[in-house]
Protein backbone atom coordinates (compact mmCIF):
# COMPACT_ATOMS: atom_id res chain seq x y z
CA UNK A 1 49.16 -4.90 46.33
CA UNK A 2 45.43 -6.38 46.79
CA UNK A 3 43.28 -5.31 49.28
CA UNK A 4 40.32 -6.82 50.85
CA UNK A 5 37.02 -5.19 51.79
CA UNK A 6 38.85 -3.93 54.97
CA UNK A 7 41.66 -2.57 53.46
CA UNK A 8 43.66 -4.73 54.50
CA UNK A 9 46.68 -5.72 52.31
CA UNK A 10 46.94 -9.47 51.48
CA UNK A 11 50.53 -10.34 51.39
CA UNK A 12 50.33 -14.24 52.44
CA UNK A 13 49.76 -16.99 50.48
CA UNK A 14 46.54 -19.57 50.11
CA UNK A 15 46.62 -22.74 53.05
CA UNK A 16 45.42 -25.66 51.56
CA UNK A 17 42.52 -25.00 52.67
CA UNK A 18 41.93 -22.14 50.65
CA UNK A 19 43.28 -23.73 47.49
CA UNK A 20 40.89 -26.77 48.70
CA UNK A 21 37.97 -24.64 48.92
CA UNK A 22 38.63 -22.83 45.35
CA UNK A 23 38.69 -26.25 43.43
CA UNK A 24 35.96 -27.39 45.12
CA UNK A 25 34.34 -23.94 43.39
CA UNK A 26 35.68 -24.60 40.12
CA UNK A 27 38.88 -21.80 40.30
CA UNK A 28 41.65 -23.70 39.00
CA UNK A 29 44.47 -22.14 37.23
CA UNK A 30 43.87 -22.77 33.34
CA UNK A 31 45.35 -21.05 30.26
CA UNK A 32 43.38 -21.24 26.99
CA UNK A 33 46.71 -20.74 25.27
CA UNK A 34 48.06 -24.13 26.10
CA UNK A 35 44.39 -25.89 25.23
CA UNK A 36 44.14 -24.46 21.73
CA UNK A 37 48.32 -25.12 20.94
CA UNK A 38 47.75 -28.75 21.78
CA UNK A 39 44.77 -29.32 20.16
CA UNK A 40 46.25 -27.65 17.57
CA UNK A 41 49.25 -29.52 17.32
CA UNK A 42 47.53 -32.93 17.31
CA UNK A 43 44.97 -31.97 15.22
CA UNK A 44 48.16 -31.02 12.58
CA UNK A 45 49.86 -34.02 13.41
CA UNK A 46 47.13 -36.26 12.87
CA UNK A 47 46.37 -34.61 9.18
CA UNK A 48 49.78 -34.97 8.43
CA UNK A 49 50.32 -38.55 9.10
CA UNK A 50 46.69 -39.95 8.44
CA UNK A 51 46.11 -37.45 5.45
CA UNK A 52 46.73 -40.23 2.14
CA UNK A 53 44.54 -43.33 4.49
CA UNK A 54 42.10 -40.41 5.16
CA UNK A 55 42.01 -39.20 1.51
CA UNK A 56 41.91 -42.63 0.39
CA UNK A 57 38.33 -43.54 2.00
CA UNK A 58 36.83 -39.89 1.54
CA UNK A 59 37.24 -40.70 -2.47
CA UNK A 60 35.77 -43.83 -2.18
CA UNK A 61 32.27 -42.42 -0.41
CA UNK A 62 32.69 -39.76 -2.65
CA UNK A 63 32.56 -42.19 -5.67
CA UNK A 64 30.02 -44.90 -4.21
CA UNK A 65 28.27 -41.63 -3.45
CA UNK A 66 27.82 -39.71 -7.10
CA UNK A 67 27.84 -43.42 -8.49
CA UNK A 68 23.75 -43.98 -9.14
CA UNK A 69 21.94 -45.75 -11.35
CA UNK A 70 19.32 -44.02 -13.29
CA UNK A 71 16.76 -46.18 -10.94
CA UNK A 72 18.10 -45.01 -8.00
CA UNK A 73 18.73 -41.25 -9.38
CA UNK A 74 14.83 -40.78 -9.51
CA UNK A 75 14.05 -42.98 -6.64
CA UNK A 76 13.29 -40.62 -3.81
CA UNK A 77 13.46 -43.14 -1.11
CA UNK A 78 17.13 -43.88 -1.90
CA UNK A 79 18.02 -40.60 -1.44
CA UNK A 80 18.36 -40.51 2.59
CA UNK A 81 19.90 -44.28 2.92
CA UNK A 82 22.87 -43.48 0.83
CA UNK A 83 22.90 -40.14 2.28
CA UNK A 84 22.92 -41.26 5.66
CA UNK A 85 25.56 -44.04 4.93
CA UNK A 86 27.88 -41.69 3.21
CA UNK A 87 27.74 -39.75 6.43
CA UNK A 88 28.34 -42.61 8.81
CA UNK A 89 31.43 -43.70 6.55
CA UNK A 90 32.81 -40.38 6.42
CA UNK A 91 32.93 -40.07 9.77
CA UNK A 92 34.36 -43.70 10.88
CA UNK A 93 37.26 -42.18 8.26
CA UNK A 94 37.55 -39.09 10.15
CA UNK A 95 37.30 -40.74 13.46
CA UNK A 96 41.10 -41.49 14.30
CA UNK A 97 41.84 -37.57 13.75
CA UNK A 98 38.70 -36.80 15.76
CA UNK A 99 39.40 -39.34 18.58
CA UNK A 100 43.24 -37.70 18.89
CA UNK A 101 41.72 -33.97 19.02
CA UNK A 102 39.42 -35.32 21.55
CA UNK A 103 41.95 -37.06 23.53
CA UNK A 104 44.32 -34.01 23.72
CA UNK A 105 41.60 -31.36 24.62
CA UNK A 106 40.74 -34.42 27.85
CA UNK A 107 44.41 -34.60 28.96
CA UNK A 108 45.85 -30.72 27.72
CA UNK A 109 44.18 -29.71 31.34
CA UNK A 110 46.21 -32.05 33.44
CA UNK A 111 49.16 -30.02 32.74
CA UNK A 112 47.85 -26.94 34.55
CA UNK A 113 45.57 -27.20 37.24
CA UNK A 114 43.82 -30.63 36.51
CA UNK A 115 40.20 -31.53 36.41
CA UNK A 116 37.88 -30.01 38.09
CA UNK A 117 34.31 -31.31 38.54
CA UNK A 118 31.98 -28.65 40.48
CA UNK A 119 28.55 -28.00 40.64
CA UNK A 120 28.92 -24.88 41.94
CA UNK A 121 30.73 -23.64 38.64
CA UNK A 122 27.00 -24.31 37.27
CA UNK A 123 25.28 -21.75 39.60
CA UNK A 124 24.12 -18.87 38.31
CA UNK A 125 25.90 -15.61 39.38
CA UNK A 126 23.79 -12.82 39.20
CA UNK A 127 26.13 -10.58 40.39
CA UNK A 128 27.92 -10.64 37.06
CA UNK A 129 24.94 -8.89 35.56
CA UNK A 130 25.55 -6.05 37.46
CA UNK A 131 26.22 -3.31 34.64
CA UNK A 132 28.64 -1.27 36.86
CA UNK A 133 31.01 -4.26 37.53
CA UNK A 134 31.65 -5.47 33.76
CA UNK A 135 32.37 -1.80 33.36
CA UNK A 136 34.85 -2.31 36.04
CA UNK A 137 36.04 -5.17 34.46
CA UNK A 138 36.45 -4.16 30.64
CA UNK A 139 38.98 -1.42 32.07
CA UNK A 140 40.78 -3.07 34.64
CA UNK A 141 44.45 -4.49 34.60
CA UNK A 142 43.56 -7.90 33.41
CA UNK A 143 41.66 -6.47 30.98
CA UNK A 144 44.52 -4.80 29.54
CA UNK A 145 46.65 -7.61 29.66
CA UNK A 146 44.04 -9.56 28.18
CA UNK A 147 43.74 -7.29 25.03
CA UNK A 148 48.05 -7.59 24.65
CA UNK A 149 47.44 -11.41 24.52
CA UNK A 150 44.58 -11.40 22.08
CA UNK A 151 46.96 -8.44 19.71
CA UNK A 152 50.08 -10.83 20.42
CA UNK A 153 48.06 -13.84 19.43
CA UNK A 154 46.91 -11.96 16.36
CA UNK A 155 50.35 -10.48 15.29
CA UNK A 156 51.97 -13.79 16.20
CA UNK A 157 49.50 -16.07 13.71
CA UNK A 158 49.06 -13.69 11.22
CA UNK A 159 53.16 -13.65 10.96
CA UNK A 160 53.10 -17.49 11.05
CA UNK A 161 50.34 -18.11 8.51
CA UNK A 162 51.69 -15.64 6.10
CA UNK A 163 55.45 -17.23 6.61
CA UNK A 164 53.34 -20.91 5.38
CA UNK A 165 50.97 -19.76 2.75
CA UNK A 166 54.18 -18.21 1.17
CA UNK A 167 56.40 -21.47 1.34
CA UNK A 168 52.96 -23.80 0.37
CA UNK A 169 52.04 -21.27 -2.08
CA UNK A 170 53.85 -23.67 -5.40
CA UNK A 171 52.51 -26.78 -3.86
CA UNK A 172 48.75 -25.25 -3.31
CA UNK A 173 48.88 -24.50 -7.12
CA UNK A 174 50.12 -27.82 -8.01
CA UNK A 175 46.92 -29.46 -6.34
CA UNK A 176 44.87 -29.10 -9.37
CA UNK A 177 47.20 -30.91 -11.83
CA UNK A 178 46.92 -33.79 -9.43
CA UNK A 179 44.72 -37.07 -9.65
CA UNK A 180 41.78 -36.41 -7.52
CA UNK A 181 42.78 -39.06 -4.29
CA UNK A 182 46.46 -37.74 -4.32
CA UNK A 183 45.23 -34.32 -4.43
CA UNK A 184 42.73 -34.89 -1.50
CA UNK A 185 45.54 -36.77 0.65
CA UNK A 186 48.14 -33.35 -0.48
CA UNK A 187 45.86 -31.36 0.55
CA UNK A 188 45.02 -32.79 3.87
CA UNK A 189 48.70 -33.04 4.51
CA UNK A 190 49.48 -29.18 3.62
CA UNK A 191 46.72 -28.33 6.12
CA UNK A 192 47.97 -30.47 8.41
CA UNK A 193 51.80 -29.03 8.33
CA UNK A 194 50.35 -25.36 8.44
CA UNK A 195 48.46 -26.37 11.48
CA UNK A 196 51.14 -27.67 13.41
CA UNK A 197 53.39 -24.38 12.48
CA UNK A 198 50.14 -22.31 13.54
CA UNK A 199 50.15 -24.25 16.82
CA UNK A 200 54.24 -23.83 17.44
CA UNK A 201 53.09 -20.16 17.32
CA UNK A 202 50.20 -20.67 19.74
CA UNK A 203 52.89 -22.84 21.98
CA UNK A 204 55.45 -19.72 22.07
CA UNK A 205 52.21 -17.28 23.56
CA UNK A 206 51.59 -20.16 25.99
CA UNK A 207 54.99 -20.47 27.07
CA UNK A 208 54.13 -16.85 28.44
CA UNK A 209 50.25 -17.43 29.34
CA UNK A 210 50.94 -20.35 31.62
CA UNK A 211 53.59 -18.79 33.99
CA UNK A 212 51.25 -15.39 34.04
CA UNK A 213 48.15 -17.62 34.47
CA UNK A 214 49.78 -19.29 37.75
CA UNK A 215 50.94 -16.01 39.20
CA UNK A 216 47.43 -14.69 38.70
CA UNK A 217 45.83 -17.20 40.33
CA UNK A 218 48.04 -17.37 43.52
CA UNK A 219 47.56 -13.28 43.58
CA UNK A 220 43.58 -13.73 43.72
CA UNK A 221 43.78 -16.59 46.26
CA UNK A 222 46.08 -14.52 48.26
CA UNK A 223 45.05 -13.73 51.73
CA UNK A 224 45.36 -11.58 54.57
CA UNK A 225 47.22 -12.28 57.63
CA UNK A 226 44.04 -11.99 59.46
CA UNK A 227 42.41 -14.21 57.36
CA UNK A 228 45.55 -16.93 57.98
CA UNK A 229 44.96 -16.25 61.82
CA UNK A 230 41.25 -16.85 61.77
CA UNK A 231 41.57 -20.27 59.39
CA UNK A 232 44.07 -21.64 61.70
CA UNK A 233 41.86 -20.79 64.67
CA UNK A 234 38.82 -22.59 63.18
CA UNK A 235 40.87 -25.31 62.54
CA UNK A 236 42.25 -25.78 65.78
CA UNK A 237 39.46 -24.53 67.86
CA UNK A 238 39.57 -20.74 69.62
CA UNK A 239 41.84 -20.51 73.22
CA UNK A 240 38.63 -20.68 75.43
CA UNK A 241 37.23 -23.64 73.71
CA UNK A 242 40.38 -25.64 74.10
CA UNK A 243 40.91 -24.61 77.67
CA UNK A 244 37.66 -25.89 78.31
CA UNK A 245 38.40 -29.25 76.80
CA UNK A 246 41.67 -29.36 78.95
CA UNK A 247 39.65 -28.16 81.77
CA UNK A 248 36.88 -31.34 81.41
CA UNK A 249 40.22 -33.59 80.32
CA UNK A 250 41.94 -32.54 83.91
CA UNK A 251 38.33 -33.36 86.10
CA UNK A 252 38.01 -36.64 83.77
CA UNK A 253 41.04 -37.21 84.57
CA UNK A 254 41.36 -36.51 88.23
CA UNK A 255 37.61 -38.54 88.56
CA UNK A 256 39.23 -41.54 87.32
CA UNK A 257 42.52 -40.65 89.27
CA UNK A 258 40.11 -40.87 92.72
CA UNK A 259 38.66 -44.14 91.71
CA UNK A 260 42.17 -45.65 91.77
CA UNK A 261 43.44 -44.36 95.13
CA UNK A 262 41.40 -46.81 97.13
CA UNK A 263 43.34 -49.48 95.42
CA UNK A 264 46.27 -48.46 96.39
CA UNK A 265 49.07 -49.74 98.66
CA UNK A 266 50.58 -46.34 100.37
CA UNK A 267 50.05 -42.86 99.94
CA UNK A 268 53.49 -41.24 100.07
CA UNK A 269 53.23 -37.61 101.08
CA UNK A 270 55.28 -34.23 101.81
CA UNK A 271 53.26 -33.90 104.16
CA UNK A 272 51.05 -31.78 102.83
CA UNK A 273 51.96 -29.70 99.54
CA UNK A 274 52.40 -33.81 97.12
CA UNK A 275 50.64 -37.05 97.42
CA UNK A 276 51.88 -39.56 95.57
CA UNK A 277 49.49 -43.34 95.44
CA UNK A 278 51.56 -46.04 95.04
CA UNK A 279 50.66 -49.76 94.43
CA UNK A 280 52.05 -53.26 93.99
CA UNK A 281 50.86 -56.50 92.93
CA UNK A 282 54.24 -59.46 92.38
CA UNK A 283 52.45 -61.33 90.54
CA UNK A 284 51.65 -59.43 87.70
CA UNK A 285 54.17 -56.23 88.07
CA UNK A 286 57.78 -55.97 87.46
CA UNK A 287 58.15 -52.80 89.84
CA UNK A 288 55.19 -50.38 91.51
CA UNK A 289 53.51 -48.22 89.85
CA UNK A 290 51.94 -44.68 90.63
CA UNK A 291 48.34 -44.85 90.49
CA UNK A 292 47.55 -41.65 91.13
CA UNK A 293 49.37 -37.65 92.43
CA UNK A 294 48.86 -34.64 93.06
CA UNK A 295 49.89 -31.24 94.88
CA UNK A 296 48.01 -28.49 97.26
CA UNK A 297 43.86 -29.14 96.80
CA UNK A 298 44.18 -32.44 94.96
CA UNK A 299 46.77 -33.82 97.34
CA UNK A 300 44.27 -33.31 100.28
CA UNK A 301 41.58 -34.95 98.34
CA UNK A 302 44.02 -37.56 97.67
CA UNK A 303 44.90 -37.99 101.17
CA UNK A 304 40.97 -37.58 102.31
CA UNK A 305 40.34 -40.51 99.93
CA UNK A 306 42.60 -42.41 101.27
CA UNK A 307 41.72 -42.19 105.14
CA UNK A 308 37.92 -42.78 103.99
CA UNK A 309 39.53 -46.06 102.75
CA UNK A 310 41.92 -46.96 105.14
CA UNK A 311 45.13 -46.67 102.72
CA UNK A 312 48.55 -46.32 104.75
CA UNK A 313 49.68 -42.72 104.73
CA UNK A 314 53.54 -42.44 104.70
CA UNK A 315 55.41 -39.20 105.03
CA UNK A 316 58.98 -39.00 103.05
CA UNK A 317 59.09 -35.80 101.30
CA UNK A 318 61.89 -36.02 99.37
CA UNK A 319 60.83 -39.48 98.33
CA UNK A 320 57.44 -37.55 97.47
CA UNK A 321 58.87 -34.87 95.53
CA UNK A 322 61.13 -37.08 93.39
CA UNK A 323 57.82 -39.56 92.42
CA UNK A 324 55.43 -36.53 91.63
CA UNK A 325 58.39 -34.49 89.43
CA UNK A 326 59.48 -37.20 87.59
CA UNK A 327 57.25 -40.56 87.45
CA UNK A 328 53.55 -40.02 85.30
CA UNK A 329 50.65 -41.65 86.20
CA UNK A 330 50.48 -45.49 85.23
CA UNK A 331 54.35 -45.56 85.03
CA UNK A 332 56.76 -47.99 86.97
CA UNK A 333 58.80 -46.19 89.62
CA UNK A 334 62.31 -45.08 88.34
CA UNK A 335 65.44 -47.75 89.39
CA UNK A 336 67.38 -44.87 91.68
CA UNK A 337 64.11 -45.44 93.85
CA UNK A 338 63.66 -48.91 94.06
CA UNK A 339 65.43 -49.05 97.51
CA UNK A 340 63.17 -46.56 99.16
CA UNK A 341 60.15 -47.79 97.82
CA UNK A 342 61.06 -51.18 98.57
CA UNK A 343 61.35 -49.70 102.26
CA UNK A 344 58.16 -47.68 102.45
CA UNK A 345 56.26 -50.86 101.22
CA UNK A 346 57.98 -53.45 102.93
CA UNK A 347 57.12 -51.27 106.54
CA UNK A 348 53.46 -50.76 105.09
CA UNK A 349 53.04 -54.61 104.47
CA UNK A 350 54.65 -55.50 108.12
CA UNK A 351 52.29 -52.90 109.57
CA UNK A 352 49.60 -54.83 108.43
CA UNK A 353 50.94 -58.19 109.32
CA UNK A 354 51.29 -56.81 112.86
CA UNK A 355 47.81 -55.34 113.46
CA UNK A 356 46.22 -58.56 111.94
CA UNK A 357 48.12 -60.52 114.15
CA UNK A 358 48.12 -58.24 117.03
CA UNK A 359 52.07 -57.93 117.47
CA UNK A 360 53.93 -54.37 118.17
CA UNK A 361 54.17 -52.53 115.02
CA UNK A 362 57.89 -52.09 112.90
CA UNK A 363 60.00 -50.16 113.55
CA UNK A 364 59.58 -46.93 111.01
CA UNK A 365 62.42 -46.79 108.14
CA UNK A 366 64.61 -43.59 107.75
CA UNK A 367 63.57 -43.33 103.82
CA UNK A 368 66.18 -41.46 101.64
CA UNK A 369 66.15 -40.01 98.30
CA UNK A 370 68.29 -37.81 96.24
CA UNK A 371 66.82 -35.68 94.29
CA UNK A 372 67.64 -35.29 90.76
């Protein structure tokens, strides 16, 4: 099992995070195996199925090429031009091969672990010059492993290009009786066919690589559970920051809370343990709503608010209880208290009719609730 510096065994596997972090550095999973088999293999391919067109134009650049003029034989100045266009066409005849090798050394990465585009990868690491750690690192476990892939890979073509030399070895001989542009196009085709059975090889060692490569790379991203702890607590903050933002959120929220008492209609209390601010406006609500609440401290300052504003005070505890438990600030009063409300604020609203208008006050309403 791998330890950290600490000691400490790590046994969980990489967040996001982590794996986010170790593209961003360049570590993707990657197996040279599966790069070289499919290059391989296409390179083969190609040979084998553009090897006569190929042939074809290499014999006529080879002709144009060794056909001179005695002129242009001891002309020095011709020299480079047909030089240099014997190279150009030789390549633009090579090109469809090249362009296929090209392609599948772009897209033989997307299998395993994608692209990866990081500067970091380009810094420098000085610590790798440190004699005593590639010491370490020629005799440690993936080291080992290492040196039974490259043996394997070794055994494995050596068996495979033996096994194809043997079967080609008639049709190799037969080359030279041929006519020069059939012999060129043979040949490219035998090389061709031995390079695709040298890269079914090289696919049989990666059908082992890739599965080992994986499991190595989730082993060195592994991490401790400490390390798990400490990621998730960066990412959601540590206990005492967040119960200092709940802390600001509850006196932001109790500021604003204050600022909406004066507005309201009644202050429904137990007497003194809840304080519940209710208000009501029939032209533009369907049923009142709680503007503000609160129990113990904030239910006096509630209540203090409220007499510095002249807002109606109304004791009905149970009615009280049932609004703070079970009704949130800005919501509309449940239905099972409609009739109680409607009583509370129908007195409040006749109290004030009265005092404007200098009549005896209501009588008070016997408010009651069942609590649920």
């Amino acid at each position: 099992m791998s330890e950290n510096e600490d000691g400490q065994e790590r046994t969980e596997s990489a967040t996001p995070k982590r794996l986010e972090e170790a593209r961003r550095r360049g570590e993707i999973p990657r197996s040279r195996d599966l790069s070289a088999a499919a290059v391989l293999m296409t390179a083969g391919g190609a040979m084998y199925a553009l090897g006569g067109q190929v042939a074809g134009g290499l014999h006529g650049v080879m002709t144009r090429g060794l056909t001179l003029t005695r002129d242009q034989a001891l002309n020095p100045e011709h020299m480079l031009p047909t030089l240099s266009s014997a190279a150009w066409d030789a390549v633009m005849i090579c090109a469809p091969i090249l362009g296929l090798i090209m392609l599948a050394a772009m897209l033989a990465p997307l299998v395993l672990g994608g692209w990866s585009f990081s500067t970091e990868a380009l810094m420098p690491k000085f610590n790798r010059l440190n004699p005593m750690s590639g010491v370490k690192r020629m005799f440690s476990g993936k080291a080992t492993i290492e040196l039974g892939k490259a043996l394997a890979k070794f055994a494995v073509v050596g068996l495979v290009a033996v096994f194809v030399l043997r079967n080609q070895t008639p049709a190799l001989l037969a080359l030279g009786s041929e006519p020069t542009t059939a012999a060129i196009g043979h040949a490219i085709r035998l090389s061709g066919q031995g390079l695709v059975w040298v890269s079914a090889g090289m696919l049989l060692i990666a059908g082992f690589d890739v599965p080992y490569q994986l499991w190595q790379y989730a082993k060195q991203l592994k991490m401790t559970r400490e390390e798990v702890r400490q990621e998730m607590k960066d990412a959601e903050g540590s206990p005492e920051l967040k119960g200092h933002i709940r802390r600001m959120q509850r006196q932001i929220a109790s500021r604003r809370m204050m600022q909406d008492v004066p507005k309201a209609d009644v202050i429904v209390t137990n007497p003194t343990h809840f304080a519940v601010a209710l208000r009501y406006d029939d032209k533009r609500m369907r049923a009142p709503i709680v503007v503000a609440k609160g129990a113990d401290v904030i239910a006096a300052r509630i209540r203090e608010v409220a007499a510095e504003h002249k807002v109606p005070i109304f004791e009905a505890p149970p009615l009280a209880r049932v609004l703070f438990r079970h009704v949130e600030i800005g919501e509309e009063v449940p239905s099972t208290v409609y009739v109680a409300v409607a009583q509370v604020l129908s007195y409040i609203f006749q109290l004030r009719n009265s005092r404007q208008a200098g009549a005896p006050p209501p009588a008070r309403p016997d408010v009651n609730v069942t609590e649920y």
